[in-house]
Protein backbone atom coordinates (compact mmCIF):
# COMPACT_ATOMS: atom_id res chain seq x y z
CA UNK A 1 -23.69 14.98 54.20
CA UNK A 2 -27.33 14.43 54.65
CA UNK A 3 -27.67 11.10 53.86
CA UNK A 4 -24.71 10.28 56.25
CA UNK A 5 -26.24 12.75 58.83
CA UNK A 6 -29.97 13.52 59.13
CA UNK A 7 -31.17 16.93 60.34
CA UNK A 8 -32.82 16.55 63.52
CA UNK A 9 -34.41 18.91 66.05
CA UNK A 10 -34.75 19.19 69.57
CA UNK A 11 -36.46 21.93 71.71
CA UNK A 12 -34.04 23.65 74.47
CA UNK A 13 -34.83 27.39 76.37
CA UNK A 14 -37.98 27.82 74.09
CA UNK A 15 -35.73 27.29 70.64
CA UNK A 16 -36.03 24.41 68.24
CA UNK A 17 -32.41 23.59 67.72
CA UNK A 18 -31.14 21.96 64.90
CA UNK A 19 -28.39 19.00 64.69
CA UNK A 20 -26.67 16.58 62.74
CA UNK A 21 -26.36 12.95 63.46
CA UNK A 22 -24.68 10.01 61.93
CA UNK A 23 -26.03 7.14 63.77
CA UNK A 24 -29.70 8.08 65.11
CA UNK A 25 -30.72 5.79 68.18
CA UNK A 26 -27.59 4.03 67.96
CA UNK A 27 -26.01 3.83 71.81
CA UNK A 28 -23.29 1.59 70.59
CA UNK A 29 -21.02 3.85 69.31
CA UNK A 30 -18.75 5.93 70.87
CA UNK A 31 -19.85 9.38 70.16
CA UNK A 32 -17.75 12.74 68.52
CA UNK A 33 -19.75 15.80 69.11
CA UNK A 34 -18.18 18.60 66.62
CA UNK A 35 -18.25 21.93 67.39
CA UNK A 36 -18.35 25.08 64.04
CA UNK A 37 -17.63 28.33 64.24
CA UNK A 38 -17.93 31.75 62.94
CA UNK A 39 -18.97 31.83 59.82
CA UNK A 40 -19.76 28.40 59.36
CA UNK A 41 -22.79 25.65 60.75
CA UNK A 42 -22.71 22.43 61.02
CA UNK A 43 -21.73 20.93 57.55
CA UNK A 44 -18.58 22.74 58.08
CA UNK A 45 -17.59 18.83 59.20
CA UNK A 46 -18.90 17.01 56.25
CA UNK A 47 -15.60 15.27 55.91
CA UNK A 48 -14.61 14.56 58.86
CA UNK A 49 -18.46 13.09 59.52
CA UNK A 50 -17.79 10.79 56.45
CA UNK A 51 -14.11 9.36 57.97
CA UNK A 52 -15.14 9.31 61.60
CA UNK A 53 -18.83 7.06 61.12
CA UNK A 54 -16.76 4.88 58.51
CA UNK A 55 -14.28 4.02 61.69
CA UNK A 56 -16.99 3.37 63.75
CA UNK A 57 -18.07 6.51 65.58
CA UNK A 58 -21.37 8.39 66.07
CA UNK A 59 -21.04 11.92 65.31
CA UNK A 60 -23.62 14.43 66.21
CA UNK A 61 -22.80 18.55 64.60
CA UNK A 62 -25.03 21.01 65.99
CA UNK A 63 -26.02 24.06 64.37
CA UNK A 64 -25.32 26.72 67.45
CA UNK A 65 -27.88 28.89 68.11
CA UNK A 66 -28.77 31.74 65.41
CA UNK A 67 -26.71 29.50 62.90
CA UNK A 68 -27.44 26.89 60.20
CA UNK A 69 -30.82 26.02 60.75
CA UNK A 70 -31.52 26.70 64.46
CA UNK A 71 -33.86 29.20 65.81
CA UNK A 72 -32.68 32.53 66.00
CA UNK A 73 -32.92 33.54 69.94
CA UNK A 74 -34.15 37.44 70.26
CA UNK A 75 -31.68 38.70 72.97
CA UNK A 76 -28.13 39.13 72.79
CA UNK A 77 -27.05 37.70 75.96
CA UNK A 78 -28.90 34.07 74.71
CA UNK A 79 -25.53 33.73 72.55
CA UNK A 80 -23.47 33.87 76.18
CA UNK A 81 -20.89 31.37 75.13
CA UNK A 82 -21.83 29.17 78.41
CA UNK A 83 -25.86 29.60 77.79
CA UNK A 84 -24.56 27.64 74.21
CA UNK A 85 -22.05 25.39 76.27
CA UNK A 86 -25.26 24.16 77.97
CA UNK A 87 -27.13 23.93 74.69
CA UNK A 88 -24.56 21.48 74.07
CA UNK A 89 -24.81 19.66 77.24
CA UNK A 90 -28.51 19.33 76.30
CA UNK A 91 -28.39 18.03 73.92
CA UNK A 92 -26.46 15.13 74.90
CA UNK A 93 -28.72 15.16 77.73
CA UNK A 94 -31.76 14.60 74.68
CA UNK A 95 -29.66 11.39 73.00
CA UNK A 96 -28.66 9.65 76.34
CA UNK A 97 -25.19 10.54 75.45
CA UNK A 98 -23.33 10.47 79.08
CA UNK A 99 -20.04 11.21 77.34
CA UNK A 100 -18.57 12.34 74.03
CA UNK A 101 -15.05 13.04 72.15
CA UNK A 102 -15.05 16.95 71.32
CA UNK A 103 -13.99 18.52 68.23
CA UNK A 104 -14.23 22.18 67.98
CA UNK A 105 -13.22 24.87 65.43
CA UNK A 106 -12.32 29.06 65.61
CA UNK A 107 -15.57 29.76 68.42
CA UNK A 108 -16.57 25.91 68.36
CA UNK A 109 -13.11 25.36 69.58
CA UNK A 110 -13.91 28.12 72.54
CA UNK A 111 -17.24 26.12 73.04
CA UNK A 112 -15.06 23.16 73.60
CA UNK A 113 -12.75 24.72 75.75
CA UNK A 114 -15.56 25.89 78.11
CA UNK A 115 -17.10 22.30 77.75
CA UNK A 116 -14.44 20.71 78.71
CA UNK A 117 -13.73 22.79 81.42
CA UNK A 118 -16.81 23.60 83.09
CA UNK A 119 -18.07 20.02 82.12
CA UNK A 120 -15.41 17.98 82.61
CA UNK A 121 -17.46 14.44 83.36
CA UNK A 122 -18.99 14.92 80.20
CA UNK A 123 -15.63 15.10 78.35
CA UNK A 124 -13.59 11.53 77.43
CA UNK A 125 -11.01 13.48 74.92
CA UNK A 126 -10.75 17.22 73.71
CA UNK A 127 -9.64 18.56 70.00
CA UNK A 128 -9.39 22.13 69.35
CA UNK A 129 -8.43 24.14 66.10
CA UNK A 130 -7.24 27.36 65.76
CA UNK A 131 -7.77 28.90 68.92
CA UNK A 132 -6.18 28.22 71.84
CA UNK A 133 -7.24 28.22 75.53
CA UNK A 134 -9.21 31.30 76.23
CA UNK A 135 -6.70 32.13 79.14
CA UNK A 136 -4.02 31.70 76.77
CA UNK A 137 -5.37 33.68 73.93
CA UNK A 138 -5.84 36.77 76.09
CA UNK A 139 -2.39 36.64 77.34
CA UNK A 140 -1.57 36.69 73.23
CA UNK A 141 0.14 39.90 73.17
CA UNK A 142 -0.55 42.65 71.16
CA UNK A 143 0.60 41.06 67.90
CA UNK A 144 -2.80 38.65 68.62
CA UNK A 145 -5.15 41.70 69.27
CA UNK A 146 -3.93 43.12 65.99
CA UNK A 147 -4.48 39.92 63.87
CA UNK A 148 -8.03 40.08 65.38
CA UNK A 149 -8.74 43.48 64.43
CA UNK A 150 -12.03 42.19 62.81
CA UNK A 151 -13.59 41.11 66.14
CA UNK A 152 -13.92 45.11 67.04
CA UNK A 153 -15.64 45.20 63.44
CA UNK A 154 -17.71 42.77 64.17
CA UNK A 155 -19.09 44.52 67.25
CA UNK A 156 -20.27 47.99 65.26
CA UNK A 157 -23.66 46.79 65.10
CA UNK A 158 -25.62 47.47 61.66
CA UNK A 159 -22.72 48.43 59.94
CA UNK A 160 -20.44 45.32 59.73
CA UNK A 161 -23.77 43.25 59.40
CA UNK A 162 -24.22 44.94 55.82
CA UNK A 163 -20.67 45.56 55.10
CA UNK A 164 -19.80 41.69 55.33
CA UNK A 165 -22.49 41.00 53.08
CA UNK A 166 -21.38 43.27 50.22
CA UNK A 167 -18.34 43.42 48.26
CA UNK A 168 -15.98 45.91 49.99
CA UNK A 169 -12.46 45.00 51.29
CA UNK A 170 -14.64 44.20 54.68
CA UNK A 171 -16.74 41.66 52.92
CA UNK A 172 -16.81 37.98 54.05
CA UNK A 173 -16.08 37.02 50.66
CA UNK A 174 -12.71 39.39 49.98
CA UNK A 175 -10.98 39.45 53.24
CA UNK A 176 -11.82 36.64 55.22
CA UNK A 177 -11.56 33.56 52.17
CA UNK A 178 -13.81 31.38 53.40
CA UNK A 179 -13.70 28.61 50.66
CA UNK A 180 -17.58 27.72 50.59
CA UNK A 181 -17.70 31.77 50.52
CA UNK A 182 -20.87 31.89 48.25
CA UNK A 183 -22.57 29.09 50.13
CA UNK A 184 -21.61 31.43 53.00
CA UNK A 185 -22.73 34.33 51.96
CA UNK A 186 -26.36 32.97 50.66
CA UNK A 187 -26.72 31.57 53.87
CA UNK A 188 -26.16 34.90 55.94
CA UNK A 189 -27.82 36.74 53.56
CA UNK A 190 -31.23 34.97 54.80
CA UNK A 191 -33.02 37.53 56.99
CA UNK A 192 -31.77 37.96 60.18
CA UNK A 193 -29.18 35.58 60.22
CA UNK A 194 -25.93 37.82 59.66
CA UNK A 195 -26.24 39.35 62.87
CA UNK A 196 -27.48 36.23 64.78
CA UNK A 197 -24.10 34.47 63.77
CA UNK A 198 -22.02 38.04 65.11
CA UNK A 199 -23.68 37.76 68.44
CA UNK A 200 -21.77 35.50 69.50
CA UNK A 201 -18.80 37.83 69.18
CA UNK A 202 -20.99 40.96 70.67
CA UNK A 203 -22.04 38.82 73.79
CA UNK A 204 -18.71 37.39 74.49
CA UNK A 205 -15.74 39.19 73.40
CA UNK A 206 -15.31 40.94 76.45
CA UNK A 207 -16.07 38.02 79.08
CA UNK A 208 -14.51 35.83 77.75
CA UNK A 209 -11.21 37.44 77.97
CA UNK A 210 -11.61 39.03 81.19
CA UNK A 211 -12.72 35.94 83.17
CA UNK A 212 -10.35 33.14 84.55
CA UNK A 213 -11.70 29.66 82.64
CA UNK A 214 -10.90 26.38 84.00
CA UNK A 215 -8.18 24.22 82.80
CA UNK A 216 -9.75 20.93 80.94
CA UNK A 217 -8.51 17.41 82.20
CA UNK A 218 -9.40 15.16 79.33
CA UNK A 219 -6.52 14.34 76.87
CA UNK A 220 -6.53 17.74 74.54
CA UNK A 221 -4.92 17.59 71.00
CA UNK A 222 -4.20 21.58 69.97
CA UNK A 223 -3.74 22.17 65.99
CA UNK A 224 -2.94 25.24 64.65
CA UNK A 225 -2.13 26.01 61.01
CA UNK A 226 1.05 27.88 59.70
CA UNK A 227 -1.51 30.16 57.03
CA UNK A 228 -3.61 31.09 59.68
CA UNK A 229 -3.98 34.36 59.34
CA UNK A 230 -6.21 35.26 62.74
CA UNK A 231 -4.44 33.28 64.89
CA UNK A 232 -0.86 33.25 66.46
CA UNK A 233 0.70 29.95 66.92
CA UNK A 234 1.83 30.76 70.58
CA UNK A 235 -1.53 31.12 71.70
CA UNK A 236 -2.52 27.51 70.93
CA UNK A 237 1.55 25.75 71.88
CA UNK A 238 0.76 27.90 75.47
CA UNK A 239 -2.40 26.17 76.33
CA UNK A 240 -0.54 23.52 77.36
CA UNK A 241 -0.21 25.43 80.39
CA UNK A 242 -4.05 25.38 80.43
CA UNK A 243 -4.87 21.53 80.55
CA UNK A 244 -4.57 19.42 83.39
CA UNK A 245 -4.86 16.54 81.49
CA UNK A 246 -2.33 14.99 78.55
CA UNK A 247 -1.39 17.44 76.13
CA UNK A 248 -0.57 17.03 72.48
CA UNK A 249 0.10 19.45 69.72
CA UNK A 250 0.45 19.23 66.17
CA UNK A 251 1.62 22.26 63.62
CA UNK A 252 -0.36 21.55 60.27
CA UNK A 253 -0.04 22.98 56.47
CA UNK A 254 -2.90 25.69 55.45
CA UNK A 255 -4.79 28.13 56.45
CA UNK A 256 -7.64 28.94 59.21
CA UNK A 257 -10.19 26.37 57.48
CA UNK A 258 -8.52 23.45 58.50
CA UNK A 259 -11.54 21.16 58.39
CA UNK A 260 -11.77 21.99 54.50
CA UNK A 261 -8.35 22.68 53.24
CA UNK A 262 -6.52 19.89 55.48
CA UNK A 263 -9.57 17.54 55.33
CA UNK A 264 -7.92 14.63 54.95
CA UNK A 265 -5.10 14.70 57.10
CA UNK A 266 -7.48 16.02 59.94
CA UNK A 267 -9.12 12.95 59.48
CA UNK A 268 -6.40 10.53 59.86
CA UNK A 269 -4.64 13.36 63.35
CA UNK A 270 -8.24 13.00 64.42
CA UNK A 271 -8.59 9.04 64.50
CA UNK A 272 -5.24 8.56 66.29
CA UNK A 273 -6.22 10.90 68.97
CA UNK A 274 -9.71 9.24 69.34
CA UNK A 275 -7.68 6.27 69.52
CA UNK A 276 -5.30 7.46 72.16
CA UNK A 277 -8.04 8.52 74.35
CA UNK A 278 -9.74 5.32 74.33
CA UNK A 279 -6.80 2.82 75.28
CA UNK A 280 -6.01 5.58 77.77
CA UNK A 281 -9.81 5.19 79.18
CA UNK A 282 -9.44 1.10 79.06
């Protein structure tokens, strides 16, 4: 992915933050900015960086804070899921980007939510996976607090920070399947950075349920995957009560890692929504 997006850096609230970029300098294309999430970084979107700059688009993948190779911010409430939102924002604000296509994933597709919502000029068309509208996943049920058990894990400080590295049935690499698991693991086993990429759960969990978020009005594509094992489908088909703008779903083979197992057919979903959005826009 490298040589079809550089690493780049920009400086934002005293952090060098570090993105990925298709198309440097080039203000011609329209752009996708694509959103990872927990455990993953940027290159998460390796193939759907490869498709969407072969069709003509510029597509920028930041690492969020604490992740991949951006600075690791000292306090927990930098990993607020709004202070990252803005990140974001700034960093279209650093490229001259007025608007861009969003693609998020598990918390990128949260980010995107929140982007979309709070953000909504800088916003032409909105794709989330996995996870629903944040007002939609809270009103889940308990069958959804269940299947997210391991966000409570996640929040014991210390412990599940060396637990997920080891081997245990609460490992990353046993329960959770990721399949780049050892690429994964050697990542978050690099000092510091297992519990900079669970802050984001620790400074968030409970806000982001609790508050009201606004409803998005860009056209939003939802995709949820029948393996998924974190995520109910019910919580993604019920955001449609949670955009004001058009509203597609789409029900796809796999499991949670859509972006790797399903790569290909993301790709083409993906194009025809871009392309939706922009004869809408014309």
């Amino acid at each position: 992915m490298h040589s079809i997006a550089p690493r780049r850096h920009f400086d934002h609230r005293g952090l060098t933050l570090s993105y990925l970029d298709s198309a440097p300098g080039d203000g011609t294309r329209p752009t996708v900015l694509l959103l990872h999430g927990f455990p993953d970084e940027a290159r998460l979107w390796s193939e759907q960086v490869s498709a969407l700059h072969a069709a003509g688009y510029r597509c920028i993948a930041p690492d969020t804070v604490g992740c991949g190779e951006s600075d690791i911010a000292p306090r927990l409430g930098d990993y607020r899921a709004l202070e990252i939102v803005r990140d974001h924002v700034a960093l279209l604000d650093e490229l001259g980007i007025d608007r861009a296509h969003v693609v998020g994933h598990d918390w990128g597709s949260v980010l995107a939510w929140l982007l979309a919502g709070h953000f909504p000029d800088r916003v032409r068309s909105l794709a989330v996976l996995g996870v629903g509208h944040p007002t939609a996943y809270a009103r889940a049920g308990l069958k959804q607090k269940l299947l997210a058990w391991y966000t409570y894990y996640f929040l014991l400080a210390g412990i599940s920070d060396r637990l997920l590295q080891g081997d245990s049935p609460l490992s990353l690499t046993r329960y959770f399947q990721h399949p780049r698991k050892q690429q994964v693991l050697e990542r978050l086993r690099r000092p510091g950075r297992m519990t900079a990429a669970l802050r984001i759960y620790r400074a968030n969990v409970a806000t982001i349920l609790l508050q009201k978020q606004p409803k998005p009005s860009a056209p939003t594509l939802g995709i949820w995957a029948e393996g998924d094992r974190f995520l109910l489908e019910s919580q993604m088909t019920r955001s449609a009560q949670w955009v004001d703008g058009p509203w597609r779903y789409q029900r796809f083979p796999g499991d949670h890692w859509t972006p790797i197992g399903q790569a290909e057919h993301l790709n083409e979903v993906l194009l025809k929504h871009l392309e939706l959005a922009r004869a809408a826009s014309r």
